[in-house]
PDB file of N, CA and C in Angstrom:
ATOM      1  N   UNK A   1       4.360  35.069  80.233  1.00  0.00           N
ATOM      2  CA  UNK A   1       2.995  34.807  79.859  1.00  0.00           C
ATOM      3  C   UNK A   1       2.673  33.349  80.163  1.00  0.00           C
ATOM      4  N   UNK A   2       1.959  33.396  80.904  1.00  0.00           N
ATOM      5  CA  UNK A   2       1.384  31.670  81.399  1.00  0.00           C
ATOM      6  C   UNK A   2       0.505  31.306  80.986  1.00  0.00           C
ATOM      7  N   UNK A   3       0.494  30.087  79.795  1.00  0.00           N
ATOM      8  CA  UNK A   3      -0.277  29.230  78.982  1.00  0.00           C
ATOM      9  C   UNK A   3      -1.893  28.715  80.107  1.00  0.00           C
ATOM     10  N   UNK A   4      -2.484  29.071  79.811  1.00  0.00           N
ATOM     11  CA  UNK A   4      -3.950  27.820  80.490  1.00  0.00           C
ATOM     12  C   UNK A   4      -3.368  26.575  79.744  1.00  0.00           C
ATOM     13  N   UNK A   5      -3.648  25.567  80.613  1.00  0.00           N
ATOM     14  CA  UNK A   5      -3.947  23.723  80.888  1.00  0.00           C
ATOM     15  C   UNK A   5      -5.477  23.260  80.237  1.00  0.00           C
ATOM     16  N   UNK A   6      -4.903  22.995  78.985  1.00  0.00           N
ATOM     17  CA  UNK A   6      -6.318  22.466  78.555  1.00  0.00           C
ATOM     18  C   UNK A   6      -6.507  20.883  78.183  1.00  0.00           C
ATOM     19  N   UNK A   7      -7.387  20.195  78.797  1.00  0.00           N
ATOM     20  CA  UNK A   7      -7.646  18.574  78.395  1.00  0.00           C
ATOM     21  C   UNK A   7      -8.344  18.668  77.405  1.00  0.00           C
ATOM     22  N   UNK A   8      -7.854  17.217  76.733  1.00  0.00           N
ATOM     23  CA  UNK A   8      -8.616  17.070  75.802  1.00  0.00           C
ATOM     24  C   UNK A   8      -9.081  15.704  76.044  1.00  0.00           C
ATOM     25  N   UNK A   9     -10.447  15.135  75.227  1.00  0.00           N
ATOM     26  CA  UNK A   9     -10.544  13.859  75.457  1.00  0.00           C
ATOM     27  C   UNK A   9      -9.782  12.936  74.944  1.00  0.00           C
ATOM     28  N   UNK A  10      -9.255  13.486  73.852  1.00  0.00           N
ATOM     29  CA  UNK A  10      -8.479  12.229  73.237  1.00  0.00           C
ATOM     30  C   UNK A  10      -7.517  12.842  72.466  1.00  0.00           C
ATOM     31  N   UNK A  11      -6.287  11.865  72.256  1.00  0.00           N
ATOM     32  CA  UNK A  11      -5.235  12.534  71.624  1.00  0.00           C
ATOM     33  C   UNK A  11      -5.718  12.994  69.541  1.00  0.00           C
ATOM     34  N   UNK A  12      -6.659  12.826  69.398  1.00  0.00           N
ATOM     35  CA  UNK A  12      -7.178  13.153  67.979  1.00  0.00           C
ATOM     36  C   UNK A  12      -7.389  14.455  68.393  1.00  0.00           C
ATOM     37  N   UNK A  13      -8.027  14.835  69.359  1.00  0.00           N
ATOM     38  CA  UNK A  13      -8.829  16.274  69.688  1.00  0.00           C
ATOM     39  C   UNK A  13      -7.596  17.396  69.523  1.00  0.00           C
ATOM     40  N   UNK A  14      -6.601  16.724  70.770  1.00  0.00           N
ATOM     41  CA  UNK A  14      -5.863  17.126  70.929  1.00  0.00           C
ATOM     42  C   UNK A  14      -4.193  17.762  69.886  1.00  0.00           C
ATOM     43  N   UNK A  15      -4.460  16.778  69.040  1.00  0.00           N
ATOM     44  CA  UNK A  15      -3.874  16.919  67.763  1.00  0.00           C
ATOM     45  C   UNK A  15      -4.294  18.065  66.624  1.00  0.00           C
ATOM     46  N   UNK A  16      -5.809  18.129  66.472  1.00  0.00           N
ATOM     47  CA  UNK A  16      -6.445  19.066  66.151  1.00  0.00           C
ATOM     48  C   UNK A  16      -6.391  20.437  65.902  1.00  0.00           C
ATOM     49  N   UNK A  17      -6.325  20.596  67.729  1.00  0.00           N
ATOM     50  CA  UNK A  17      -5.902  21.533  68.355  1.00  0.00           C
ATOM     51  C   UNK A  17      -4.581  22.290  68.065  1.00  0.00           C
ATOM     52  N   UNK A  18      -3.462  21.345  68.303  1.00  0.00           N
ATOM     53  CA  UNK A  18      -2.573  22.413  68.738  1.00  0.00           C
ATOM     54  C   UNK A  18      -2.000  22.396  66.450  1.00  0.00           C
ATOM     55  N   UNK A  19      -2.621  21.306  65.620  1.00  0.00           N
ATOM     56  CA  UNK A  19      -2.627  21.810  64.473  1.00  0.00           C
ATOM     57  C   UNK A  19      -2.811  22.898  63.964  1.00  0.00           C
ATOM     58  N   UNK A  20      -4.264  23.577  64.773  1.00  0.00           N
ATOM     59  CA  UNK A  20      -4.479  24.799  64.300  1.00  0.00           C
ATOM     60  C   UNK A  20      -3.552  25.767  65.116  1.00  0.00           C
ATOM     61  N   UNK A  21      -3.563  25.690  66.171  1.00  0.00           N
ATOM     62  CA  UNK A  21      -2.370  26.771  66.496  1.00  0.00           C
ATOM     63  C   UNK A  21      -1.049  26.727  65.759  1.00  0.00           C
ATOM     64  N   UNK A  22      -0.424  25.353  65.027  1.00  0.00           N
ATOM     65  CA  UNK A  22       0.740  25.654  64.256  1.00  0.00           C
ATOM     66  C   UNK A  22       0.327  26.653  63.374  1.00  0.00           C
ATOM     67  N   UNK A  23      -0.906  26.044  62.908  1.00  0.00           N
ATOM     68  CA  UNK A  23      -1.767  27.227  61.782  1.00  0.00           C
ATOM     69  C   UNK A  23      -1.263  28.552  61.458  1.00  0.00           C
ATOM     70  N   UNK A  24      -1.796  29.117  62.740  1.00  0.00           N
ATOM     71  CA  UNK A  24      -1.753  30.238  63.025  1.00  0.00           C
ATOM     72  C   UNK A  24      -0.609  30.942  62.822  1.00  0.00           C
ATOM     73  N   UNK A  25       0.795  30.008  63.548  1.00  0.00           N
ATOM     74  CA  UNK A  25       1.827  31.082  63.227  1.00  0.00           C
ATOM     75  C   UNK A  25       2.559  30.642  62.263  1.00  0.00           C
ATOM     76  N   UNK A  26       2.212  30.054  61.348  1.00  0.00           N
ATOM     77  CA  UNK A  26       2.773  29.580  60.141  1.00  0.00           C
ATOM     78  C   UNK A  26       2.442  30.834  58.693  1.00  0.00           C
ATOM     79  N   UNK A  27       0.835  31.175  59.011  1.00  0.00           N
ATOM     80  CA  UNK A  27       0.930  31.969  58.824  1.00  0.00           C
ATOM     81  C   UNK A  27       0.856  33.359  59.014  1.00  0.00           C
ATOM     82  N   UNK A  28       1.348  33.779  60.879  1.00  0.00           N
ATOM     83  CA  UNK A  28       2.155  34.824  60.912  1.00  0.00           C
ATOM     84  C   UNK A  28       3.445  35.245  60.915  1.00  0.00           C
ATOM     85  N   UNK A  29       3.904  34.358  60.136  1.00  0.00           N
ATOM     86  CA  UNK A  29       5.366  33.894  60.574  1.00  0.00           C
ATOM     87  C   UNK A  29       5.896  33.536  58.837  1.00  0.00           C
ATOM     88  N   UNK A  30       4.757  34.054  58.069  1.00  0.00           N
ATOM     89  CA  UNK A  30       5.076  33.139  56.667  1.00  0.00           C
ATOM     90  C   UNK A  30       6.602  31.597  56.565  1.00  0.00           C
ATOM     91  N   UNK A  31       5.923  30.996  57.373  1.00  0.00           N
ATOM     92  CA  UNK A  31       6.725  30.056  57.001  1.00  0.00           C
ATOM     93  C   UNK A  31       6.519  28.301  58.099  1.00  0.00           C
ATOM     94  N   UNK A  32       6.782  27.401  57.558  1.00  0.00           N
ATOM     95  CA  UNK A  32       6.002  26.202  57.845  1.00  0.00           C
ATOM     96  C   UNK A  32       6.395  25.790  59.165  1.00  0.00           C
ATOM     97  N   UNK A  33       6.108  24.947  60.339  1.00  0.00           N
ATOM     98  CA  UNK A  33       6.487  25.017  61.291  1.00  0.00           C
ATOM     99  C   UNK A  33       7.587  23.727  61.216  1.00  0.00           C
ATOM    100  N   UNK A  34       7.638  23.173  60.497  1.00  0.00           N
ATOM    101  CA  UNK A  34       9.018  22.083  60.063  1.00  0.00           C
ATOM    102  C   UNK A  34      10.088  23.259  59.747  1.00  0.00           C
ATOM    103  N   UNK A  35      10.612  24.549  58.878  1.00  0.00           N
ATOM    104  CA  UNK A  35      11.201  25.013  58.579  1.00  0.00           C
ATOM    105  C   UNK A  35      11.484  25.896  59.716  1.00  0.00           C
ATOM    106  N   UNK A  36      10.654  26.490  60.568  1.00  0.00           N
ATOM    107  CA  UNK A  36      10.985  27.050  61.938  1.00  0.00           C
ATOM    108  C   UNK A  36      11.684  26.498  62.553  1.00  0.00           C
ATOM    109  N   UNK A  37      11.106  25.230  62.939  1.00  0.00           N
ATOM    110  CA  UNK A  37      11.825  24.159  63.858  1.00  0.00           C
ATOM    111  C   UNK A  37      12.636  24.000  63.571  1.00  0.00           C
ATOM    112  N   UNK A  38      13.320  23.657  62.140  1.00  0.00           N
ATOM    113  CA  UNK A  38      14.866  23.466  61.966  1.00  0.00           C
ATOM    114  C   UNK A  38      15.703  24.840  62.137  1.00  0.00           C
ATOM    115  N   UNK A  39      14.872  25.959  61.971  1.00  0.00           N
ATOM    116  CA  UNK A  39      15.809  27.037  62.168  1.00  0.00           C
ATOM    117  C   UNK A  39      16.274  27.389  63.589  1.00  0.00           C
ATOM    118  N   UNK A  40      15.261  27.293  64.298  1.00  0.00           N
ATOM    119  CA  UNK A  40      14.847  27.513  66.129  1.00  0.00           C
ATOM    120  C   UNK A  40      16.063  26.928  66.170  1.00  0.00           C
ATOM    121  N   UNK A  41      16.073  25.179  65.847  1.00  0.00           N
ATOM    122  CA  UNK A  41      16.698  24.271  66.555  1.00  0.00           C
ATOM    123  C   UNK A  41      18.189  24.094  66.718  1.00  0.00           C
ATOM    124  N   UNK A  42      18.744  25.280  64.977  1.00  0.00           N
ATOM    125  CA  UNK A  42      20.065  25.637  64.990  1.00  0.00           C
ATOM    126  C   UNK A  42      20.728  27.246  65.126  1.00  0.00           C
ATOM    127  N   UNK A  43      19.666  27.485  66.138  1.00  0.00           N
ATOM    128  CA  UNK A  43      20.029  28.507  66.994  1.00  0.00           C
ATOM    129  C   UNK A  43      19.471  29.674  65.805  1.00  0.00           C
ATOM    130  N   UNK A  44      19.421  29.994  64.712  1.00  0.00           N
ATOM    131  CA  UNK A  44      19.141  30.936  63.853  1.00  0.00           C
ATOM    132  C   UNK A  44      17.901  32.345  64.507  1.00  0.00           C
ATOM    133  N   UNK A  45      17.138  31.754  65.422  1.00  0.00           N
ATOM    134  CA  UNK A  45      16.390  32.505  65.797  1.00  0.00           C
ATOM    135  C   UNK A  45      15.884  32.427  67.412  1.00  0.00           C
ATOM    136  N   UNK A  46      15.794  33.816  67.715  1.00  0.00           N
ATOM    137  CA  UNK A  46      15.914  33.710  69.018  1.00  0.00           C
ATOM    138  C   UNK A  46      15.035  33.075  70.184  1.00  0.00           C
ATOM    139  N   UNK A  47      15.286  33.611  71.102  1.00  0.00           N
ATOM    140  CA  UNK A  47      14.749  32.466  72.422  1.00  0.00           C
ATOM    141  C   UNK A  47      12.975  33.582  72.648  1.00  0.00           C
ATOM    142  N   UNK A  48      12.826  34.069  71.811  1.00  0.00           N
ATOM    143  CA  UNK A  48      11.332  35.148  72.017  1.00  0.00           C
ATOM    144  C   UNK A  48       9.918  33.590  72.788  1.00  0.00           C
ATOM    145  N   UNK A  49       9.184  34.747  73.006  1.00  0.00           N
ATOM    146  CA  UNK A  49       8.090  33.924  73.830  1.00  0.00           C
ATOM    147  C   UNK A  49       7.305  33.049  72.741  1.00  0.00           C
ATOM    148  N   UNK A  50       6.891  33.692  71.515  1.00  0.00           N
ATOM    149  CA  UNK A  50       6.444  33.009  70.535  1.00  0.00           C
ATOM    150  C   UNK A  50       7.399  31.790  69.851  1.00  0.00           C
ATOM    151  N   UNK A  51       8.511  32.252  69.646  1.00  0.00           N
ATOM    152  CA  UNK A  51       9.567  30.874  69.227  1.00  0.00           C
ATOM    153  C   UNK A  51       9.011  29.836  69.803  1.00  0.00           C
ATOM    154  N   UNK A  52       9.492  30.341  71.332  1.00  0.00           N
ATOM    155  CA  UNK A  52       9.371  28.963  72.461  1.00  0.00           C
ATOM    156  C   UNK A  52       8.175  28.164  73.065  1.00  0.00           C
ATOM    157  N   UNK A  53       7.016  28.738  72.289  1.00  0.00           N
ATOM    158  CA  UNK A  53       5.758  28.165  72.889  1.00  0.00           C
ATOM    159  C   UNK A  53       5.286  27.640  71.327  1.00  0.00           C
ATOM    160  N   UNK A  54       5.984  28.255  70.131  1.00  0.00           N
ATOM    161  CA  UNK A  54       5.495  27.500  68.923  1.00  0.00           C
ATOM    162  C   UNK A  54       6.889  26.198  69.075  1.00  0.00           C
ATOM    163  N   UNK A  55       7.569  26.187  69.357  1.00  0.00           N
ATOM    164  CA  UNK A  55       8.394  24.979  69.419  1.00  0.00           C
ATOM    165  C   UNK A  55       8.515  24.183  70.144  1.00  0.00           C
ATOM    166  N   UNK A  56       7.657  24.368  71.038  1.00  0.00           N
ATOM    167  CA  UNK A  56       6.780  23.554  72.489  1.00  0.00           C
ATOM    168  C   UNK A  56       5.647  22.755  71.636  1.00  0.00           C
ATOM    169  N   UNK A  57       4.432  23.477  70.701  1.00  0.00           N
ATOM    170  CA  UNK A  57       3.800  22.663  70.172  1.00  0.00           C
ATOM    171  C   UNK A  57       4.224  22.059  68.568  1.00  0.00           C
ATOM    172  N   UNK A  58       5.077  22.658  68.070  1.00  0.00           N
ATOM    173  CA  UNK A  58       5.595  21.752  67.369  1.00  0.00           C
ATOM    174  C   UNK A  58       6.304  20.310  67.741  1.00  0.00           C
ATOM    175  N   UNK A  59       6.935  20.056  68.709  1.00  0.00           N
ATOM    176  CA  UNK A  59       7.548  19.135  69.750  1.00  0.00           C
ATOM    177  C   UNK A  59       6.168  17.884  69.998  1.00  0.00           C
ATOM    178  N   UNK A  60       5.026  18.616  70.654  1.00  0.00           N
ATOM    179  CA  UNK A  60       3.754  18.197  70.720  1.00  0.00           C
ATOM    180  C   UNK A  60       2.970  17.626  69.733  1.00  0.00           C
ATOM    181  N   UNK A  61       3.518  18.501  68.895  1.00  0.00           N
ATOM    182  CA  UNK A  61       2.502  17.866  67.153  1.00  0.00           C
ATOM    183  C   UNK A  61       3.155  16.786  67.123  1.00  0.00           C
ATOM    184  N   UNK A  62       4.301  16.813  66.714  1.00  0.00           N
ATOM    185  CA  UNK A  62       4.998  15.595  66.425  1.00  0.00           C
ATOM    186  C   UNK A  62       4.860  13.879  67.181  1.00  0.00           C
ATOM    187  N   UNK A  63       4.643  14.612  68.481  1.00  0.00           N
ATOM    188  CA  UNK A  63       4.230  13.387  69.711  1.00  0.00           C
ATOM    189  C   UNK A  63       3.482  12.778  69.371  1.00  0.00           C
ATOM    190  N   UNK A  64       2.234  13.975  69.437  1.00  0.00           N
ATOM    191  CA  UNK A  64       0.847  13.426  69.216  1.00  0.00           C
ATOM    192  C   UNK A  64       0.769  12.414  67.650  1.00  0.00           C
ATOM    193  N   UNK A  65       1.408  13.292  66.671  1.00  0.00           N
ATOM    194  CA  UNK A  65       1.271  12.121  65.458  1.00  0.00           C
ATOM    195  C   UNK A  65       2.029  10.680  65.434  1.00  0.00           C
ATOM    196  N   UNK A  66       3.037  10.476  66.309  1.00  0.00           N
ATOM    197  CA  UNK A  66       3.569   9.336  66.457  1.00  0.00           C
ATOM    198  C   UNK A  66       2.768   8.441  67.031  1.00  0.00           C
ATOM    199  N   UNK A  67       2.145   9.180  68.230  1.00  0.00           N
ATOM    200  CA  UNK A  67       1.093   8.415  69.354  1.00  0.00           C
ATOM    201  C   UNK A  67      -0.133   8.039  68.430  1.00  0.00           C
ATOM    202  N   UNK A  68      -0.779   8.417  67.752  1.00  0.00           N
ATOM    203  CA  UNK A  68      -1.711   8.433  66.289  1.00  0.00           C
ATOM    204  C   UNK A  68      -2.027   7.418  65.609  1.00  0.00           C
ATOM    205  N   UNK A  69      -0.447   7.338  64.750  1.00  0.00           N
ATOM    206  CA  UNK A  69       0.411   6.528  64.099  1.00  0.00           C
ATOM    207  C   UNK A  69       0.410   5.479  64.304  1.00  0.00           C
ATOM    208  N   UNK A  70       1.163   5.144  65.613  1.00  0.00           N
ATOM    209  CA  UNK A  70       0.775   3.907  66.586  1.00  0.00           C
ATOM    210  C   UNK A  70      -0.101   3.584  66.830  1.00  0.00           C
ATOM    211  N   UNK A  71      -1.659   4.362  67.219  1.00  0.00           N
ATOM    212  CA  UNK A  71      -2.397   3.600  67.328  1.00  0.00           C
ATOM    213  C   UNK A  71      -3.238   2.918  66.313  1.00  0.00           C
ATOM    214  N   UNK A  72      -3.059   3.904  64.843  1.00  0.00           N
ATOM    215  CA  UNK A  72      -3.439   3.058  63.814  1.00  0.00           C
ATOM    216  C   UNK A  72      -3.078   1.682  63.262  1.00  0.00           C
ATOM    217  N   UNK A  73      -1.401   1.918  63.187  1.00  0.00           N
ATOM    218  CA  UNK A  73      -0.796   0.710  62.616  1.00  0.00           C
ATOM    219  C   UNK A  73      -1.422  -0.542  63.894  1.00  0.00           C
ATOM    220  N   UNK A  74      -1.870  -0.113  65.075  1.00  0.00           N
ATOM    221  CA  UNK A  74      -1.927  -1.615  66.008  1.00  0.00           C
ATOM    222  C   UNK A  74      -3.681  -2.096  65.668  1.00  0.00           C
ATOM    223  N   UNK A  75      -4.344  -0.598  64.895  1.00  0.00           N
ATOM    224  CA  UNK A  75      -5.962  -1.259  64.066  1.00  0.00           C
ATOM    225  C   UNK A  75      -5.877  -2.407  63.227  1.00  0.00           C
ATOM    226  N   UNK A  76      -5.126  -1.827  62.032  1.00  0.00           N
ATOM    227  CA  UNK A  76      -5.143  -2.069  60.850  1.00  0.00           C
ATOM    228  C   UNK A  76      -4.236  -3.428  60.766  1.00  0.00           C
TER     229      UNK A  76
END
């Protein structure tokens, strides 16, 4: 299954975004995408298409909030 390429204007938008898609399978998945990720990450669950594209934007969330982060602390 091949993802569409979507821009965003800015990494806020973009953060937004793939927030609500954690959303989503957090709750189809009853469970938080920090607790996935640690499970994914020690092999507990398998290599499925949904794993690997929610642990693609979990990977992403995380980016994006560092990138965020950074640009606040260089406001303030």
């Amino acid at each position: 299954m091949k993802k569409n390429r979507i821009e965003f204007d800015s990494p806020l938008d973009a953060f937004v975004a793939i927030a609500k898609e954690l959303n989503d399978y957090e709750r189809r998945y009853a469970m938080t995408s920090e607790e996935f990720y640690d499970k994914f990450s020690k092999g507990q669950l398998d290599d499925s298409i949904d794993n690997i594209e929610w642990a693609n934007d979990y990977q992403l969330f995380l980016s994006l909030r560092r990138e965020l982060e950074d640009q606040l602390r260089r406001v303030a």
